[in-house]
Protein backbone atom coordinates (compact mmCIF):
# COMPACT_ATOMS: atom_id res chain seq x y z
CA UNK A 1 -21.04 28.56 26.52
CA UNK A 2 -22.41 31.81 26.80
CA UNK A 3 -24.77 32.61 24.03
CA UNK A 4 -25.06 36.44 22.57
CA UNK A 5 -26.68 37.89 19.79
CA UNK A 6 -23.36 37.52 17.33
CA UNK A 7 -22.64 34.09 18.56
CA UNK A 8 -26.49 33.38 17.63
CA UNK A 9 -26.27 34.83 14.28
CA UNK A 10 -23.34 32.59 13.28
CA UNK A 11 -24.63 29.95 14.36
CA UNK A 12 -28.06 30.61 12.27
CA UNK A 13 -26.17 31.65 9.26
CA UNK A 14 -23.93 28.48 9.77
CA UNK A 15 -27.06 26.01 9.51
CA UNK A 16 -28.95 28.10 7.14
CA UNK A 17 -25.83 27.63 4.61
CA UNK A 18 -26.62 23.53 5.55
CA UNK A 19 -29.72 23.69 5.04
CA UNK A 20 -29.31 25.27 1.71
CA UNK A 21 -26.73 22.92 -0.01
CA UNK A 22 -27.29 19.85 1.62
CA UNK A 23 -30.47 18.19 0.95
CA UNK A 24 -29.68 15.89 3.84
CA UNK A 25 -30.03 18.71 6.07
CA UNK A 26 -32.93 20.03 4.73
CA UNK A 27 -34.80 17.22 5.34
CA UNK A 28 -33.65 17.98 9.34
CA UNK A 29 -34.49 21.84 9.12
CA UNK A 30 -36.41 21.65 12.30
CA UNK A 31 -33.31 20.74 14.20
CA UNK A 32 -31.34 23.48 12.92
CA UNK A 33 -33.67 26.30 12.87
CA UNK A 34 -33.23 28.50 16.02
CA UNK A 35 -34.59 31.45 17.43
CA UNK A 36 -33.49 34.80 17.64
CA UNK A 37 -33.41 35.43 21.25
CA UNK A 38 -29.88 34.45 22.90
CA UNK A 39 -31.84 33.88 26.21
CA UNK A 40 -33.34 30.64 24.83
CA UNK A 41 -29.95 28.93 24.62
CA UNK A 42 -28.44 29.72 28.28
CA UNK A 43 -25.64 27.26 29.08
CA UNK A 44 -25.59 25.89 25.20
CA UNK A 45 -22.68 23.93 24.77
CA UNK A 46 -23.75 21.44 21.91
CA UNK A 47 -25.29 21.62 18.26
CA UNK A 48 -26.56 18.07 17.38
CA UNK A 49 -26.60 17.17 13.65
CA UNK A 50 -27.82 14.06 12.24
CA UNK A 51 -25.48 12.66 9.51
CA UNK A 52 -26.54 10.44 6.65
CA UNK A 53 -25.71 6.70 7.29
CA UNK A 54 -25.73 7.19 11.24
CA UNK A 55 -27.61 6.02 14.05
CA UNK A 56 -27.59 8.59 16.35
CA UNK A 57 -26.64 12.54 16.48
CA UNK A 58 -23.23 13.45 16.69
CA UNK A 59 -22.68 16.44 19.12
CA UNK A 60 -21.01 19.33 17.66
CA UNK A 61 -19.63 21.64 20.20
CA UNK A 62 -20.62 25.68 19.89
CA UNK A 63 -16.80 26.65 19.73
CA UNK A 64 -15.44 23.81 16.96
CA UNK A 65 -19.01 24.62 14.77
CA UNK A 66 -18.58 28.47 14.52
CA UNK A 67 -14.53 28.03 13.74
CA UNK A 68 -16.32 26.11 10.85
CA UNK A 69 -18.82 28.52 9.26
CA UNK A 70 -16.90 30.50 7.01
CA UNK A 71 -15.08 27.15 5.97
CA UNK A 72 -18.15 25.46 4.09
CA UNK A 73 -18.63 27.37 1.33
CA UNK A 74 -15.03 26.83 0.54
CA UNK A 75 -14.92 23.11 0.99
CA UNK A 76 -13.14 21.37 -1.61
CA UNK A 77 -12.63 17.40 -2.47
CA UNK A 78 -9.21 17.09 -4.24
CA UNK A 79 -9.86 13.23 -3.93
CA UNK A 80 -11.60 10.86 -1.27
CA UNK A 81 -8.55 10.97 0.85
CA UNK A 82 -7.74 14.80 1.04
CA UNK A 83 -10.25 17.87 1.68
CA UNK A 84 -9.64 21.36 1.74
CA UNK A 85 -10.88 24.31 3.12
CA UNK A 86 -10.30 28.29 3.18
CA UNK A 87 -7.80 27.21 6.01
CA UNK A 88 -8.00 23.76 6.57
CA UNK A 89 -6.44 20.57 4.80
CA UNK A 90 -7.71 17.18 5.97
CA UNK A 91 -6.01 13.66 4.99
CA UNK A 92 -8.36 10.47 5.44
CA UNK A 93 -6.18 8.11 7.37
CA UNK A 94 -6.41 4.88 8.80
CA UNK A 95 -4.62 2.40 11.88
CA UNK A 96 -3.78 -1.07 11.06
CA UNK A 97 -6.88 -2.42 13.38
CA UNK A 98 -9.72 -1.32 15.63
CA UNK A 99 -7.87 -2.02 18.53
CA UNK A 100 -5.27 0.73 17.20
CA UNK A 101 -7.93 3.33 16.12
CA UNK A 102 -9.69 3.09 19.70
CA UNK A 103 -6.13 3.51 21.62
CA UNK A 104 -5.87 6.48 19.34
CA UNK A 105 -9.76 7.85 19.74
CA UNK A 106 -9.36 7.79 23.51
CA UNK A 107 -6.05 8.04 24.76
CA UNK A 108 -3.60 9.75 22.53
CA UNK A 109 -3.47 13.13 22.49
CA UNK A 110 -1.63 13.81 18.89
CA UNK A 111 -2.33 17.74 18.71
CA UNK A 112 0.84 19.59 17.67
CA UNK A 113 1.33 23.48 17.17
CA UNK A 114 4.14 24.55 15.03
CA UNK A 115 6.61 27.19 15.16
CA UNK A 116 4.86 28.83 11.78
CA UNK A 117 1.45 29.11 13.81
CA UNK A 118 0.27 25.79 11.79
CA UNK A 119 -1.53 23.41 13.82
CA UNK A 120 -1.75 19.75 13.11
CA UNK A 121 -3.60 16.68 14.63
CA UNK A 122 -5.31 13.52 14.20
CA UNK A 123 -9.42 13.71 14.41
CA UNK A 124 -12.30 12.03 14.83
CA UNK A 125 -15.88 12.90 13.29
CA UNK A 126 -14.67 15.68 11.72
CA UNK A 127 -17.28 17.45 10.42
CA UNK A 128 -15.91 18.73 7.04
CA UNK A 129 -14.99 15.33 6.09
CA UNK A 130 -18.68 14.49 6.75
CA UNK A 131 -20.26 17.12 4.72
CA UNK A 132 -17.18 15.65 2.01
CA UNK A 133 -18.81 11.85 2.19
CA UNK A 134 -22.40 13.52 2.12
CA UNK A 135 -21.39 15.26 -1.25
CA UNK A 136 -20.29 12.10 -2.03
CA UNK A 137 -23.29 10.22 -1.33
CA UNK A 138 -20.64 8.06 0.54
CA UNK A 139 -22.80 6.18 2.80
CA UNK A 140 -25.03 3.40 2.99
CA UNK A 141 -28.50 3.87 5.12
CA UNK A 142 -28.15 0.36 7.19
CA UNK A 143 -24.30 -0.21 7.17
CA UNK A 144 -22.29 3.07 7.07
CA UNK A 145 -22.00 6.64 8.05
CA UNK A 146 -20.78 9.46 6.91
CA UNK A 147 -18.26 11.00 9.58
CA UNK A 148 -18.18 8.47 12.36
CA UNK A 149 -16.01 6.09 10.19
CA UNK A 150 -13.25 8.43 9.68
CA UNK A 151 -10.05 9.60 11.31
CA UNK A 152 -7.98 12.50 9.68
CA UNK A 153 -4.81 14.03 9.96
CA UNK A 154 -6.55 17.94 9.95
CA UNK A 155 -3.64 20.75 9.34
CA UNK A 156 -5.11 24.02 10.61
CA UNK A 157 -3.87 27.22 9.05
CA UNK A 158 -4.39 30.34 11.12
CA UNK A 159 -5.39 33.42 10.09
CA UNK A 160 -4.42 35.17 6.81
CA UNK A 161 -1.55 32.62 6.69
CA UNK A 162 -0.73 31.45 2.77
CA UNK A 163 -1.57 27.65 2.90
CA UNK A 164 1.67 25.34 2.08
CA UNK A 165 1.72 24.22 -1.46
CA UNK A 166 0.50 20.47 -2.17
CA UNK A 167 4.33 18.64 -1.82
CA UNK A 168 4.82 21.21 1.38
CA UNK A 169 1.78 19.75 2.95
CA UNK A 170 2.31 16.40 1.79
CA UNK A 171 5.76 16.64 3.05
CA UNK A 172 3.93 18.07 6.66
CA UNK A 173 1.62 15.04 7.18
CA UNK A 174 4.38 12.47 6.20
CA UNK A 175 6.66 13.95 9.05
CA UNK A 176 3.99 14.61 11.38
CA UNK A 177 2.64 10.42 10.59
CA UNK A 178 6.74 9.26 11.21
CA UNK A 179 6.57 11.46 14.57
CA UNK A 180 3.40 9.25 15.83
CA UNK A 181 4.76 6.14 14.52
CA UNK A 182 8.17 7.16 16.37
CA UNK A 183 6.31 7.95 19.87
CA UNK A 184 3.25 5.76 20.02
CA UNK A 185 4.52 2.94 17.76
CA UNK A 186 0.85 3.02 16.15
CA UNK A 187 1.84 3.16 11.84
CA UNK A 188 -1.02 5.86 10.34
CA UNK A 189 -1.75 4.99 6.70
CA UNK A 190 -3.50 7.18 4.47
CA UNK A 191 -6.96 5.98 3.73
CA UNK A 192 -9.96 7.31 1.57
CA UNK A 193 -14.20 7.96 2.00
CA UNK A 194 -15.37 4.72 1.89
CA UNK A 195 -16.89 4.13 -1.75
CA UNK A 196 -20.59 3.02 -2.68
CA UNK A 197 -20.81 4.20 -6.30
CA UNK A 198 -20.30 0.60 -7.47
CA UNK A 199 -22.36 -2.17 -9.07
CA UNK A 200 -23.05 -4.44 -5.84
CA UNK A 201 -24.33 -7.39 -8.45
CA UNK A 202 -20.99 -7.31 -10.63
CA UNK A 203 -18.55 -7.12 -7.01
CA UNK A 204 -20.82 -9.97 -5.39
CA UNK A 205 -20.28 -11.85 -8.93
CA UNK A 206 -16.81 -11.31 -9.71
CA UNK A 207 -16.13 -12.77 -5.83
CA UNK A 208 -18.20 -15.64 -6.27
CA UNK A 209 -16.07 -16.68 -9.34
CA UNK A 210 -13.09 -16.01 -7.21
CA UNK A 211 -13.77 -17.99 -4.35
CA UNK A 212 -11.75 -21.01 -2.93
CA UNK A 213 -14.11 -24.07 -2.87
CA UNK A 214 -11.32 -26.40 -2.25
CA UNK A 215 -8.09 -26.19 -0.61
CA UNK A 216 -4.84 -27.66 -2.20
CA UNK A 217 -3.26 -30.30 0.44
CA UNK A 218 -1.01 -28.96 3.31
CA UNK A 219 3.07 -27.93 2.25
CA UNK A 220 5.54 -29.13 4.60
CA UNK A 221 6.43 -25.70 6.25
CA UNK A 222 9.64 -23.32 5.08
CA UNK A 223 10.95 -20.07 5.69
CA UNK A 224 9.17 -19.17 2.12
CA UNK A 225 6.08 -19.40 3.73
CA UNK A 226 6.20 -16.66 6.39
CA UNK A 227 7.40 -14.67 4.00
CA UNK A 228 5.02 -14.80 1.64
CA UNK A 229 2.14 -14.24 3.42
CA UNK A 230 4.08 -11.14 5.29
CA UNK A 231 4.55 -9.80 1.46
CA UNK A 232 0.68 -10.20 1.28
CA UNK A 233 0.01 -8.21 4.47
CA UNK A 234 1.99 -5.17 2.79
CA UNK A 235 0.69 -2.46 1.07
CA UNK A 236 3.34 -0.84 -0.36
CA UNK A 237 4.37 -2.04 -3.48
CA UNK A 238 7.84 -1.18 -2.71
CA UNK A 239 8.38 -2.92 0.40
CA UNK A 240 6.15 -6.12 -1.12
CA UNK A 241 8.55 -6.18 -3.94
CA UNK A 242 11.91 -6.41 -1.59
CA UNK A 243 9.47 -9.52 0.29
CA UNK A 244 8.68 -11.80 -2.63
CA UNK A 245 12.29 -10.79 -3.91
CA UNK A 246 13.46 -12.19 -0.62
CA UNK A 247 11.92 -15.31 -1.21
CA UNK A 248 13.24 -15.96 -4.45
CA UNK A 249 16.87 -15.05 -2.99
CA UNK A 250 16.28 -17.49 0.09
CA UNK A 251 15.87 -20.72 -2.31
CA UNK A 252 18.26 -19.71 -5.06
CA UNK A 253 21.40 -21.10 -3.65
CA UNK A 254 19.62 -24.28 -3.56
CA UNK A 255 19.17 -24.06 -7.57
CA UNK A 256 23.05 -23.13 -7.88
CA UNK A 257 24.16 -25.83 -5.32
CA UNK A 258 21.90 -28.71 -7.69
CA UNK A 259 23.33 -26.94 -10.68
CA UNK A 260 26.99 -27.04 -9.57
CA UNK A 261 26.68 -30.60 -8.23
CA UNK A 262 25.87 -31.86 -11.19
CA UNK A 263 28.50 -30.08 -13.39
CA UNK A 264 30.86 -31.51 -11.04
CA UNK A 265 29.61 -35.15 -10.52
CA UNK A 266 30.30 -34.98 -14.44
CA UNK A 267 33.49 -33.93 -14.29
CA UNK A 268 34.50 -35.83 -11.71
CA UNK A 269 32.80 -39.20 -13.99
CA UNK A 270 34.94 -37.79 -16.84
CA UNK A 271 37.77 -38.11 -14.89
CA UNK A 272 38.02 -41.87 -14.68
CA UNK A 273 38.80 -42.19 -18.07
CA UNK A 274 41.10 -39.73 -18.48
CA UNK A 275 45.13 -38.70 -17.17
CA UNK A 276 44.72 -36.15 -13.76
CA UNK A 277 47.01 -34.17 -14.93
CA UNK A 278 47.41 -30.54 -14.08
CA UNK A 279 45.20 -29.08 -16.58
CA UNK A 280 42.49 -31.23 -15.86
CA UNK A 281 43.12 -30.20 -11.48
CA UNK A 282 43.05 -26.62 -12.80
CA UNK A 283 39.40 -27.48 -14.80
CA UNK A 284 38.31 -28.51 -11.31
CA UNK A 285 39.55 -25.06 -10.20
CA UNK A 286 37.83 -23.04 -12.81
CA UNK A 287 34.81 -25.01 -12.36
CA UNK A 288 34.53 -24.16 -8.54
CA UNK A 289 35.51 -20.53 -9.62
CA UNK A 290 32.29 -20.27 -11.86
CA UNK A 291 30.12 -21.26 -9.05
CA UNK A 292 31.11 -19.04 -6.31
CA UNK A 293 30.43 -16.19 -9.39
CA UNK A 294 26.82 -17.78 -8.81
CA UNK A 295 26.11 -16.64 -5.82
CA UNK A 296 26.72 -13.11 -6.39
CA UNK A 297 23.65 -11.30 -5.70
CA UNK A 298 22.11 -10.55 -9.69
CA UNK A 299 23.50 -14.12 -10.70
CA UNK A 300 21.95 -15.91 -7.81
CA UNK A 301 18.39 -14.10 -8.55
CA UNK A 302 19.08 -15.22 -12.49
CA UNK A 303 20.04 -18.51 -11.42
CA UNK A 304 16.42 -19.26 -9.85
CA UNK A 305 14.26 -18.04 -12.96
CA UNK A 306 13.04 -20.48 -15.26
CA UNK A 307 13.81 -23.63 -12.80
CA UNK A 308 11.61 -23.31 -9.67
CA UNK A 309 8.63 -21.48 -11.60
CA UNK A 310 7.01 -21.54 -14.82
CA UNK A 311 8.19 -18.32 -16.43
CA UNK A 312 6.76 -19.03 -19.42
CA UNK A 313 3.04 -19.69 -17.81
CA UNK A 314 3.56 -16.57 -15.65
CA UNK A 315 4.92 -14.24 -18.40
CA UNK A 316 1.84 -12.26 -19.32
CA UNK A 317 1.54 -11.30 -15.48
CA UNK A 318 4.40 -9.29 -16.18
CA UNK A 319 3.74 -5.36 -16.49
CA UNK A 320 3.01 -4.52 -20.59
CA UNK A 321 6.36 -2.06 -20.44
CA UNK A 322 8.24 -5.33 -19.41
CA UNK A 323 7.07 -7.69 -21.63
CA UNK A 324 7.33 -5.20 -24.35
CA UNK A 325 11.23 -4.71 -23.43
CA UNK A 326 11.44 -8.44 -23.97
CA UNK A 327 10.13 -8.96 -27.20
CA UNK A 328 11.98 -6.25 -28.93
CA UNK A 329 15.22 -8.11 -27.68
CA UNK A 330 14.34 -11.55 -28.34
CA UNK A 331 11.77 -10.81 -30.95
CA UNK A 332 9.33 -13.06 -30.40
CA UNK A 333 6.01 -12.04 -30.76
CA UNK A 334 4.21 -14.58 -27.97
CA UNK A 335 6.31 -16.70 -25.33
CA UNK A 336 5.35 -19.64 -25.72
CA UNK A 337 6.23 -23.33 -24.58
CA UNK A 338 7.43 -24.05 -28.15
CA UNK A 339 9.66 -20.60 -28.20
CA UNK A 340 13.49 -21.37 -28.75
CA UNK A 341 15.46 -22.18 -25.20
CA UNK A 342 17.89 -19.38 -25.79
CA UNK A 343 14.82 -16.77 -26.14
CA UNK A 344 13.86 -18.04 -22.95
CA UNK A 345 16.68 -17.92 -21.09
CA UNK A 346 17.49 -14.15 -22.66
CA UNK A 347 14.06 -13.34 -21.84
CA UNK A 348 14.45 -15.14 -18.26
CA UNK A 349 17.97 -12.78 -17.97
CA UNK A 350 15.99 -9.59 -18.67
CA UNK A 351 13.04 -9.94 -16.29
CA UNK A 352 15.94 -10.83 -13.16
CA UNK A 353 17.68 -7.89 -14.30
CA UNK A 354 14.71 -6.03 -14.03
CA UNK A 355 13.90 -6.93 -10.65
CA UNK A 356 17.95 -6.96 -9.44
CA UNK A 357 17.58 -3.17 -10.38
CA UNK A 358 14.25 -2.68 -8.77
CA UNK A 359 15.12 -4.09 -5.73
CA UNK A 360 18.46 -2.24 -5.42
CA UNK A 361 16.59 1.09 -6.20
CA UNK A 362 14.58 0.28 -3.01
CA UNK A 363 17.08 -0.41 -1.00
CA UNK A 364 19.60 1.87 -2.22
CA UNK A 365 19.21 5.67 -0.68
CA UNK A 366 17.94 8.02 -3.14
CA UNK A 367 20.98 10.51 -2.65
CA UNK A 368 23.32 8.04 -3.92
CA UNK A 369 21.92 5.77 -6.48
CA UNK A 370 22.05 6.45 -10.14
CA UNK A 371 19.51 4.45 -12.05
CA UNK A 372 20.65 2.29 -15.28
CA UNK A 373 17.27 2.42 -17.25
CA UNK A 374 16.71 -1.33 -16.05
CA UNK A 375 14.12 -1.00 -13.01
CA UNK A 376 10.49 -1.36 -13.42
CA UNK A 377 8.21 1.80 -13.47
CA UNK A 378 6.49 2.84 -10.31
CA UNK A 379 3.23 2.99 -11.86
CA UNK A 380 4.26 -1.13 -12.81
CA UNK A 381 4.97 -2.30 -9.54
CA UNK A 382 1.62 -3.29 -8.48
CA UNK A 383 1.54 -5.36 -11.67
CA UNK A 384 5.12 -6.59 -11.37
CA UNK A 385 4.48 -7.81 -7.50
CA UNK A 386 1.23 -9.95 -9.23
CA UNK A 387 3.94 -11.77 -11.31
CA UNK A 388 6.37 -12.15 -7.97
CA UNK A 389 3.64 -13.78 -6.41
CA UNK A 390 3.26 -16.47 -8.40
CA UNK A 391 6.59 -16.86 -8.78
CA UNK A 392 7.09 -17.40 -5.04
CA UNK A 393 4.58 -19.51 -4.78
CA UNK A 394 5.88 -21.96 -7.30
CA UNK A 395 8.75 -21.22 -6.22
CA UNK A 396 8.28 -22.20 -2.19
CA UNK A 397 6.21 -25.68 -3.49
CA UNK A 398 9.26 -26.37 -6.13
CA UNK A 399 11.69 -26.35 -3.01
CA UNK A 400 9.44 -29.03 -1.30
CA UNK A 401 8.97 -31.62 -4.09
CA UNK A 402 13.01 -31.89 -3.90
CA UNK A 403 14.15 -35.14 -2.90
CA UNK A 404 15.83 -34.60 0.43
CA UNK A 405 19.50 -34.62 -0.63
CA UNK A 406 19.15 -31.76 -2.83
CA UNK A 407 17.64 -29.65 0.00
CA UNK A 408 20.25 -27.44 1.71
CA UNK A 409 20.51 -27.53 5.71
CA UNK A 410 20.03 -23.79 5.84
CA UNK A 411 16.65 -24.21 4.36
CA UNK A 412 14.10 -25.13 6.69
């Protein structure tokens, strides 16, 4: 690139504005200090800056650094995932695996003008979101840099343009990450600067205490299974929540079959001692009536609680709003295993309720579903899938302690 005197000066007053913030760059003045004679940098294509946390320079090209300059001074962190500029916006994201993020690092080409003169595209080492994880102190000396860890979705604003408000650009990057998906079939999550301001001793601790010394003996495999550790491989709450849910609805016939079985093997005991007469064929009727009602999608999720899992072991896992929606019904002030069978079953009730309506608010589109005050909160779900989990769990190893002839065919 052809160096002249202006080019020179921004470059100068570029590093000189590094030099001056960053105490990381300070200590590397002597690589950023330049002359002032444009005839010492003839054919000067690259800048190299050293990065805390890195093991080598990363080469920043004459053209991408001086587009930068006027940017620093306005750099803003609005959280570890998303950093602004006078005209740039930059969302931390992340691919599902290495083998992903490398397709995307060297053959993809993601860069997308719009009609508005916005640009968008996914980027590597950028260089704003490395002076953003230097602020930080987001890096570890032996372990982690700074900007070579990091791919971003960067939306480029051109000149004197009004930036989009924070749902517009939200809105922008969740488009533009359903357009990669769409073409390249590579899923973009949003991801955040890695985070190092945390006691080491208390993490290492607190994972020592939960670590698995000893493994339970081998299940005989089921359908559960596979979907229970697919609900653990999902992030979003939402879509974890319609997993374990799935699992509960897979083995809940199998509680209403056992359930109806028995209400008829006694019916049919009562009726050796008694006149089969038409009332008593029309009984039969009724009975069979009350089961298919069973298997209707909220009964046949309320049908499971209480029978192949503890509920009453697993109820403080439920979110506080829940459990504080169940003791103002039943009022009972602690579930326990000595709490009346009909406040347990009521209780039981509520929670499937709760999760009938969550689910169906998932699945349902927004556009036409009312709510009906029964779902759990957003901000609960994370807590609400903890309880799910266990659920399932007990739920999947109740199924295989049946005694074969309870165990439906379309269960494997």
């Amino acid at each position: 690139m052809q160096i002249d005197k202006e080019v020179l000066s921004d470059i100068k007053r570029g590093c000189n504005y590094l030099i001056e913030n960053y105490d990381h760059f300070a200590d590397y003045r002597d690589d950023l200090e330049f002359s002032d004679d444009p005839d010492d940098y003839n054919d000067f294509d690259y800048i190299p800056f050293y990065f805390p946390g890195e093991y080598d320079y990363i080469e920043v090209h004459v053209a991408n650094f001086l587009r930068l300059v006027d940017e620093f001074p306005t750099l803003e962190i609005v959280n570890k995932g998303r950093i602004k500029t006078k005209s740039l916006t930059y969302q931390i994201v992340s691919a599902a695996n290495g083998d992903e993020e490398h397709v995307i690092k060297n053959f993809h080409d993601f860069s997308l003008p719009l009609d508005n003169g916005i640009h968008i595209d996914v980027v590597e080492k950028s260089f704003i979101v490395g002076l953003a994880a230097t602020k930080l102190d987001a890096y570890d000396e032996d372990f982690l840099g700074s900007i070579s860890p990091y791919l971003a979705v960067e939306i480029e604003y051109p000149q004197d343009f009004e930036k989009l408000s924070e749902q517009e650009e939200e809105n922008l990057i969740k488009s533009y990450l359903f357009e990669i998906a769409d073409s390249s079939g590579i899923s973009l999550k949003y991801s955040e600067i890695n985070d190092f301001d945390f006691d080491h001793e208390a993490w290492e601790k607190e994972m020592k205490e939960k670590a698995v010394e000893n493994l339970r003996n081998l299940e005989p495999y089921n359908e559960g299974m596979r979907l229970f550790v697919s609900a653990l491989q999902i992030e979003d709450p939402e879509l974890k929540l319609l997993n374990f849910y799935k699992i509960l609805e897979h083995f809940a016939p199998v509680v209403v079959n056992i359930e109806g079985n028995e209400l008829m093997r006694k019916k049919l005991d009562v009726a050796q001692t008694k006149t089969l007469d038409g009332d008593f064929i029309r009984s039969i009727f009724d009975l069979a009536k009350s089961f298919e009602e069973k298997f209707r999608d909220e009964e046949l999720i309320k049908s499971i609680f209480n029978v192949s899992f503890d509920f009453v072991g697993l109820f403080e896992h439920l979110p506080n709003s829940i459990r504080k929606q169940v003791r103002k019904q039943t009022k009972f002030e602690k579930l326990t295993y000595e709490t009346d069978n009909d406040k347990i079953a009521t209780a039981c009730n509520m929670v499937a309720k709760i999760l009938y309506a969550t689910r169906n608010r998932v699945v349902h589109s927004k556009s036409n579903f009312s709510t009906n005050g029964n779902e759990c909160p957003n901000s609960d779900l994370n807590q609400f899938n903890e309880f799910l989990k266990h659920a399932s769990s007990q739920t999947i190893r109740w199924y295989n302690r049946l005694p074969k002839h309870q165990k439906s065919t379309d269960i494997q």
